[in-house]
Protein backbone atom coordinates (compact mmCIF):
# COMPACT_ATOMS: atom_id res chain seq x y z
CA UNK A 1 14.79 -2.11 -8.23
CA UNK A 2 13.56 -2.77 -4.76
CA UNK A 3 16.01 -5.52 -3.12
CA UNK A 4 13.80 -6.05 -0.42
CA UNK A 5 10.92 -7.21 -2.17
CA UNK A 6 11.03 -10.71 -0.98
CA UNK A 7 8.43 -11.82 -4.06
CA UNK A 8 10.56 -10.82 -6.87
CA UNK A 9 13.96 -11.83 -5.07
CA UNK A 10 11.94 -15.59 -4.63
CA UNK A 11 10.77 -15.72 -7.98
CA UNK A 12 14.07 -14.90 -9.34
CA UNK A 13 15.75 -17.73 -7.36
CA UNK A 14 13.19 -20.28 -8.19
CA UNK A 15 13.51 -19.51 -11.85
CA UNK A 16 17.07 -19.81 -11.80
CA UNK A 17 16.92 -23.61 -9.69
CA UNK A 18 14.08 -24.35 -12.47
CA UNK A 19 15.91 -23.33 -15.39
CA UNK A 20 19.47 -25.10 -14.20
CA UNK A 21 17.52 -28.32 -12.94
CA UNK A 22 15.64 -28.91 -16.53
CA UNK A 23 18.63 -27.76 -18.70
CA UNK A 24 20.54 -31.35 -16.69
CA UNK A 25 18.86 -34.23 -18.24
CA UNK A 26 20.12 -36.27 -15.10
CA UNK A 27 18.23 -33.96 -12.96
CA UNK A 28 15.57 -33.04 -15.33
CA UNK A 29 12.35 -35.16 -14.07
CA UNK A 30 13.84 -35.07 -9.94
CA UNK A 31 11.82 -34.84 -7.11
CA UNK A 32 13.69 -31.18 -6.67
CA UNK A 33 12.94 -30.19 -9.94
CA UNK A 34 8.98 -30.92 -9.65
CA UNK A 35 9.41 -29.18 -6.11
CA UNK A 36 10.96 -25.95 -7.88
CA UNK A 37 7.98 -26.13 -9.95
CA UNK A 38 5.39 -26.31 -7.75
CA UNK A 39 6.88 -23.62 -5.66
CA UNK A 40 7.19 -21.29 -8.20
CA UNK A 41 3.96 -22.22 -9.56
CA UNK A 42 2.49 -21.08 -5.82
CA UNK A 43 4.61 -18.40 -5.68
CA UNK A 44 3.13 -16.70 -9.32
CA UNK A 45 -0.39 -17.12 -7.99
CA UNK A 46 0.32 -15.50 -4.57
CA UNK A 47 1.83 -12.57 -6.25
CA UNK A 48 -0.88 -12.47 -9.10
CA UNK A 49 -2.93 -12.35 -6.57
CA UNK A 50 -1.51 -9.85 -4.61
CA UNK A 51 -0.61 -7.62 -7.94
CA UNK A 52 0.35 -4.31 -7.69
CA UNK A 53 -1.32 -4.06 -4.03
CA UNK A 54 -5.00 -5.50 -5.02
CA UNK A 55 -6.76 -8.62 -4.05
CA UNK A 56 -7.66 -10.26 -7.38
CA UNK A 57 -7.65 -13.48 -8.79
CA UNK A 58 -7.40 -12.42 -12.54
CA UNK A 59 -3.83 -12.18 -12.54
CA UNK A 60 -3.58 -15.34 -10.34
CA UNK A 61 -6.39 -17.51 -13.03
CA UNK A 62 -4.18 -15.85 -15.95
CA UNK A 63 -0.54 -17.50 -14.58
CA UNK A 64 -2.77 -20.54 -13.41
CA UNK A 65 -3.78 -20.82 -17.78
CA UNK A 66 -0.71 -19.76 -18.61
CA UNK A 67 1.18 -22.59 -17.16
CA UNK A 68 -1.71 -25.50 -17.61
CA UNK A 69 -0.85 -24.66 -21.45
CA UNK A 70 2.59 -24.30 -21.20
CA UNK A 71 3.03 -27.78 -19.75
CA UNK A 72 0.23 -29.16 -22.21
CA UNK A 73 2.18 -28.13 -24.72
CA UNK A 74 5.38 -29.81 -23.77
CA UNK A 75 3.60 -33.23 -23.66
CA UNK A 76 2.16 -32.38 -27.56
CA UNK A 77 5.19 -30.51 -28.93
CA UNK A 78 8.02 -30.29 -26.76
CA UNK A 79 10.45 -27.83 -27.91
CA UNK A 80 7.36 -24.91 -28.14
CA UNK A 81 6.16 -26.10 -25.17
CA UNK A 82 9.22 -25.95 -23.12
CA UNK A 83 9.73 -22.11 -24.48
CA UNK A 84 6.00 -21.17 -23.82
CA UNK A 85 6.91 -22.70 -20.36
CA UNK A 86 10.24 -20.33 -20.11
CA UNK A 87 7.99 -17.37 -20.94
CA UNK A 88 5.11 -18.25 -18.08
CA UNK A 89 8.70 -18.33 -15.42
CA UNK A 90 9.62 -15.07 -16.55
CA UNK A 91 5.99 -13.88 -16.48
CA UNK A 92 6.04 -15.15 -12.89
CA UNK A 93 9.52 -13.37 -11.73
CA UNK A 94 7.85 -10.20 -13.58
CA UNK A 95 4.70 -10.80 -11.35
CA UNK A 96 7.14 -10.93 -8.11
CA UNK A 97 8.14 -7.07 -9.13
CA UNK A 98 4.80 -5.91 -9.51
CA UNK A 99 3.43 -7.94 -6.62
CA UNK A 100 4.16 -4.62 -4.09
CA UNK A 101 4.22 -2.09 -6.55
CA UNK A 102 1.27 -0.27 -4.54
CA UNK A 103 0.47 3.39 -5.05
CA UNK A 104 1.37 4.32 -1.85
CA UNK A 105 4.48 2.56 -2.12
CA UNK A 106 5.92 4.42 -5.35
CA UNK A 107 4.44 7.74 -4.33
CA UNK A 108 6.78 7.62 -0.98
CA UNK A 109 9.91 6.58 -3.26
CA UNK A 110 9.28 9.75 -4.86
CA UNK A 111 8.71 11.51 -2.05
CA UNK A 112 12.16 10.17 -0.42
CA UNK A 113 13.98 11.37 -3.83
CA UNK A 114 12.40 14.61 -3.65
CA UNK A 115 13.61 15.49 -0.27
CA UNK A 116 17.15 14.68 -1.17
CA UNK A 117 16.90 17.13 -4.14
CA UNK A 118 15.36 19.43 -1.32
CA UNK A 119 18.07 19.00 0.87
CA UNK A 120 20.86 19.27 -2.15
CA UNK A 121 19.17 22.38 -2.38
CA UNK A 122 17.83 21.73 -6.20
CA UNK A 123 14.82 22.88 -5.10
CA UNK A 124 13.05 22.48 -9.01
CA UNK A 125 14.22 18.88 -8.37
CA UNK A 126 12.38 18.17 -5.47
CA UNK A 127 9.35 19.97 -6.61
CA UNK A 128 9.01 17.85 -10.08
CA UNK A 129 9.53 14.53 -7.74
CA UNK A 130 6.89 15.50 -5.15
CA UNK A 131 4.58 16.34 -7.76
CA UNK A 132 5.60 12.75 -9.13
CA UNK A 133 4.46 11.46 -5.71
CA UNK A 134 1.07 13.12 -5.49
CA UNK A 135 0.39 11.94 -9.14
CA UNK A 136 0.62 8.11 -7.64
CA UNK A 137 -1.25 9.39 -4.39
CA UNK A 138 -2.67 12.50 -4.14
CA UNK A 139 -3.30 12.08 -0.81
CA UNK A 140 0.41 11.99 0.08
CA UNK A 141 0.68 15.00 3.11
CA UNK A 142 4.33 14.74 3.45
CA UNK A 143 5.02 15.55 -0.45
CA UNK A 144 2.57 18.51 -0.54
CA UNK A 145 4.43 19.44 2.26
CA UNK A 146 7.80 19.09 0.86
CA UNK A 147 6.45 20.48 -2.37
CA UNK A 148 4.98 23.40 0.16
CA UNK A 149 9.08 24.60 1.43
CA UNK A 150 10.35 24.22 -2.03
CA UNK A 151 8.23 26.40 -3.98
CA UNK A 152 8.96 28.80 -0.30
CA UNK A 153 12.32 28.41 -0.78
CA UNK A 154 11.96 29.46 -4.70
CA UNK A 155 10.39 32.37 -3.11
CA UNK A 156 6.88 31.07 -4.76
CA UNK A 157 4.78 31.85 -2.04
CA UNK A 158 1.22 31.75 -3.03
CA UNK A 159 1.85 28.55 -4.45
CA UNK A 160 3.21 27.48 -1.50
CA UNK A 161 0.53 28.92 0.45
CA UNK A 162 -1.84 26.87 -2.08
CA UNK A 163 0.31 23.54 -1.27
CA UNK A 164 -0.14 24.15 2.94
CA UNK A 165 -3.92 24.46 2.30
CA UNK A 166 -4.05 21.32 0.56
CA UNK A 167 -2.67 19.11 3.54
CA UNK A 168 -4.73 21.22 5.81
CA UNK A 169 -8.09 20.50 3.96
CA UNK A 170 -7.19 16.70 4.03
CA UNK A 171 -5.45 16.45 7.28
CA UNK A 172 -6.21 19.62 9.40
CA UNK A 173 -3.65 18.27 11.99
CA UNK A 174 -0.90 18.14 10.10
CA UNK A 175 0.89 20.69 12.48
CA UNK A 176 3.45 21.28 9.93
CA UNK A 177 1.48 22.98 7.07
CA UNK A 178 0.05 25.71 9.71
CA UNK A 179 3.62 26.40 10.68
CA UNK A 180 4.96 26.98 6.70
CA UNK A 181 1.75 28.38 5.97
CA UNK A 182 2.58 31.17 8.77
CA UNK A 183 6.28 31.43 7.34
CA UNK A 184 4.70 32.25 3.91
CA UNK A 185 1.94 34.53 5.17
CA UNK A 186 4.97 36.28 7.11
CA UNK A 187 7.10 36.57 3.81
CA UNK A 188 3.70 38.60 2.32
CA UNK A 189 3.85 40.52 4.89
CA UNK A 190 0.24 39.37 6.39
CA UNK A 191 1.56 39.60 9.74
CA UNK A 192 -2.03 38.95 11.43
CA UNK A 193 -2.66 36.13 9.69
CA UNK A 194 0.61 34.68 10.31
CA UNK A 195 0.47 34.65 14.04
CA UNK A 196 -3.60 33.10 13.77
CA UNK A 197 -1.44 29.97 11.64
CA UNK A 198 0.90 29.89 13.95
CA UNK A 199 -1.24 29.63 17.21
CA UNK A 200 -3.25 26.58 14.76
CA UNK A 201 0.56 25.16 14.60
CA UNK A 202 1.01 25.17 18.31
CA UNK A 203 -2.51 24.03 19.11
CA UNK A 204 -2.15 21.04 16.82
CA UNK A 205 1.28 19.94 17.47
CA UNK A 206 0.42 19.72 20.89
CA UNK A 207 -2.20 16.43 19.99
């Protein structure tokens, strides 16, 4: 759970004042309770909107319907309605958590956990968590990279070879994947070719 995600922390909070507010019959038709509402209510179409990273108003129009009926309901039936209406709250606090769940976003949580396995030396670890990463983005250079030193440090050299090439065909500056490419080279013994990845590492880190 991200703490810092602002939408899911807001729609948490409003759901709580909400839920305490109409559960007080003394404060259950206040001006702060219809204010809760109508902030949450803005709040669930912002992040339906902004769902998972996209720009879409299908997730918005669906929490938009979703709450017309629940509050219809309460009018005609009351008791259903005012469950419905719980479920369209916690459909809008579960909206808040998926609001910045972008691709990008996950892929670099991986790629942080992988280079603490890499650095805790569980090198199988980090390689199963970077290939986590690239399955979310595939253009992620730093986890091919990080993939790149484990499977060198596993003494997996070809495929690490294979992992430098891929950064290098999507970012040929990434100054980094010449230099462990030229490590690897080195440890099979391809001297020559080595020292021409290692001049690219220089000539690019230099930019």
């Amino acid at each position: 759970m991200e703490f810092e995600n602002i939408n899911f922390i807001g729609s948490i909070f409003l759901f709580i004042a909400v839920f305490a507010q109409g559960t007080q019959s003394s404060l259950g038709h206040s001006n702060y309770f219809i204010l809760a509402i109508v902030c949450l209510l803005l709040l669930s179409l912002y992040n339906g909107y902004y769902f998972r990273g996209t720009r879409s108003y299908q997730m918005a129009l669906i929490s938009l319907c979703f709450f017309l009926i629940s509050v219809s309901l309460i009018i005609i039936l009351q008791n259903i309605g005012a469950i419905i209406f719980i479920i369209w709250m916690i459909f809008t606090v579960w909206l808040g958590y998926e609001a910045n769940r972008t691709p990008i976003n996950t892929s670099n949580k991986y790629y942080i956990k992988g280079m603490e396995s890499y650095k805790s030396k569980e090198y199988e670890v980090a390689i199963y968590r970077f290939n986590l990463a690239l399955k979310h983005c595939p253009n992620n250079h730093d986890a091919y990279y990080g993939k790149g030193i484990s499977l060198f440090k596993l003494n997996k050299i070809n495929e690490a070879i294979e992992a430098f090439d891929a950064i290098i065909k999507f970012n040929p500056n990434y100054s980094k994947a010449y230099l462990g490419k030229a490590a690897a080279l080195k440890k099979n013994n391809k001297l020559e070719e080595a020292k021409i990845e290692y001049k690219k590492y220089k000539s690019t880190s230099k930019k």
